[in-house]
Protein backbone atom coordinates (compact mmCIF):
# COMPACT_ATOMS: atom_id res chain seq x y z
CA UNK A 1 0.00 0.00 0.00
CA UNK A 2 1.23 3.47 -0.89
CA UNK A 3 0.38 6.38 0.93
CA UNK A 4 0.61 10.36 -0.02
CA UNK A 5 2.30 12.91 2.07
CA UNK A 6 -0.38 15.56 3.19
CA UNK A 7 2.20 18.12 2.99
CA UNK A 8 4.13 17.98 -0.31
CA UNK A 9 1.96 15.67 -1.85
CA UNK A 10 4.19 13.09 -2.85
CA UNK A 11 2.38 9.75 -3.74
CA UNK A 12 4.62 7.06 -3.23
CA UNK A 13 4.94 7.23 0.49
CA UNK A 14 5.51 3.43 1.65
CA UNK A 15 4.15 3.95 4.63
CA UNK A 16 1.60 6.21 6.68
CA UNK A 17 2.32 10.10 7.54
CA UNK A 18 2.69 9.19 11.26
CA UNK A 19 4.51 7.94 13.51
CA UNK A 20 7.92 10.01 13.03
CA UNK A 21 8.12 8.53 9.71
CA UNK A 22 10.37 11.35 7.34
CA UNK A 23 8.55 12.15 3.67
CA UNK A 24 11.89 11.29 1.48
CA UNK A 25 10.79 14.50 -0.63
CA UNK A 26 9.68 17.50 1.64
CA UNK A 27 11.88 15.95 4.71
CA UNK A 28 8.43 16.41 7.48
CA UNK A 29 8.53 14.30 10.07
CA UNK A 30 5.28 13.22 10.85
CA UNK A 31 4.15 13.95 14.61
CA UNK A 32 7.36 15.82 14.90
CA UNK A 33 7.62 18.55 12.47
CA UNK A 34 3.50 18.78 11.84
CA UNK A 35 3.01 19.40 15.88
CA UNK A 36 4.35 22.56 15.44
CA UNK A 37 3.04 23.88 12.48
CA UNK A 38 0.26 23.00 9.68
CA UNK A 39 0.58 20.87 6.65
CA UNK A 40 -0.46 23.93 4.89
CA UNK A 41 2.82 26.19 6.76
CA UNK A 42 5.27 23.14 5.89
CA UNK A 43 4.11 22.85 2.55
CA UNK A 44 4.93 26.72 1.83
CA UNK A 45 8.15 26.24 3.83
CA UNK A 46 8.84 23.68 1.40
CA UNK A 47 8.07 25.62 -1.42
CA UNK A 48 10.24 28.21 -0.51
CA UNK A 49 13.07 26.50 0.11
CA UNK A 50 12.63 25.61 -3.94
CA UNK A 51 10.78 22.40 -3.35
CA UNK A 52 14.00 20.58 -3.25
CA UNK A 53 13.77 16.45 -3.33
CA UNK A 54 15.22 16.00 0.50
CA UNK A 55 16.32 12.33 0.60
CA UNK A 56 18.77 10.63 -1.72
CA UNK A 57 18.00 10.87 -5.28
CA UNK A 58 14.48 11.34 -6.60
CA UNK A 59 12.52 8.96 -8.24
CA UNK A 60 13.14 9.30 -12.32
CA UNK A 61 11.12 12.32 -13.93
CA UNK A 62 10.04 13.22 -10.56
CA UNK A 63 9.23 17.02 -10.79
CA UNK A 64 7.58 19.33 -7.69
CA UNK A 65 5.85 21.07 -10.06
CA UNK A 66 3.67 18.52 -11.69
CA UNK A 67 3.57 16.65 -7.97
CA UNK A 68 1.56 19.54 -6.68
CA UNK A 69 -0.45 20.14 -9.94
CA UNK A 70 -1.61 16.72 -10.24
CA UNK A 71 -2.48 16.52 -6.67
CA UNK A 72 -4.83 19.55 -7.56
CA UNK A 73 -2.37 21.83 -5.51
CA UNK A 74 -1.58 24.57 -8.93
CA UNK A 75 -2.13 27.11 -6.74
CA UNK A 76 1.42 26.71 -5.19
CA UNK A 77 3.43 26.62 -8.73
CA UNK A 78 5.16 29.19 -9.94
CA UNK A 79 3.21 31.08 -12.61
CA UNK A 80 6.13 31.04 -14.90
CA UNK A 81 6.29 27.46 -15.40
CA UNK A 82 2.43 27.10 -15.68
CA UNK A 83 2.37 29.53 -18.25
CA UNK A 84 5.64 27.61 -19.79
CA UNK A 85 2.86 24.32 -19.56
CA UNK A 86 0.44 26.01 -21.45
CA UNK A 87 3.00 27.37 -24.35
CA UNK A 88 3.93 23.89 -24.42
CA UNK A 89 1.01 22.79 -25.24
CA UNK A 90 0.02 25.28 -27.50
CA UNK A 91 2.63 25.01 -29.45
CA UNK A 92 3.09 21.01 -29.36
CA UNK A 93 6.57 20.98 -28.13
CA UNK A 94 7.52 19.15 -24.68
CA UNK A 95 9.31 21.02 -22.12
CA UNK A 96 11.37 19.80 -19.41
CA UNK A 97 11.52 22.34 -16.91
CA UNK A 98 14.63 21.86 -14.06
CA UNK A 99 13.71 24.78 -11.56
CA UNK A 100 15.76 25.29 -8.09
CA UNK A 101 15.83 28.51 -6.51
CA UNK A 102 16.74 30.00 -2.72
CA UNK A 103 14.88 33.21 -3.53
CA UNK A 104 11.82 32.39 -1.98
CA UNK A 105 10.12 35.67 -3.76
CA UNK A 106 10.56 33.24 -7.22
CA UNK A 107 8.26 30.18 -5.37
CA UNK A 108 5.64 33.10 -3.63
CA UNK A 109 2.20 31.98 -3.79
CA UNK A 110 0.10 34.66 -5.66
């Protein structure tokens, strides 16, 4: 059984958000990190940090971006690469997009 972290939305969680268990992709750790602030706070923290993969290497083609977008969660990515999405598509072409970032101001939620 897979589970998904309620803070960075990652799907492929092998086990339940609990128990001090770390999310290998937004580093919370579950009744540690989340009983001082809200999945919402941690997931912006996250964000702002450049929604970095925390633990080892990420899974192949793993991207934030689309993590958070296809958990219904657009609201937190950057307008530039949505916008970059939609040219995309428009114009038929695939784009890989590799975005990492400390300026917090690039990752702000509008």
């Amino acid at each position: 059984m897979k589970f998904r972290c309620p803070v960075c939305m990652f799907p492929d969680l092998p086990y339940a958000p609990a128990d001090y268990h770390i999310c290998p992709c937004c580093s919370t750790e579950f009744g540690n990190d989340d009983a001082h602030f809200s999945h919402f706070q941690l997931r912006e923290m996250w964000i702002g940090g450049g929604a970095q993969w925390f633990f080892g290497n990420p899974p192949a083609h793993w991207n934030a971006w689309m993590q958070l977008i296809n958990a219904g969660l657009e609201m937190y990515v950057p307008k530039f690469y949505t916008d970059l999405q939609t040219q995309s598509r428009t114009v038929g072409q695939p784009t890989e997009i590799r975005y990492r970032t400390e300026d917090p101001e690039l990752c702000a939620v509008a």
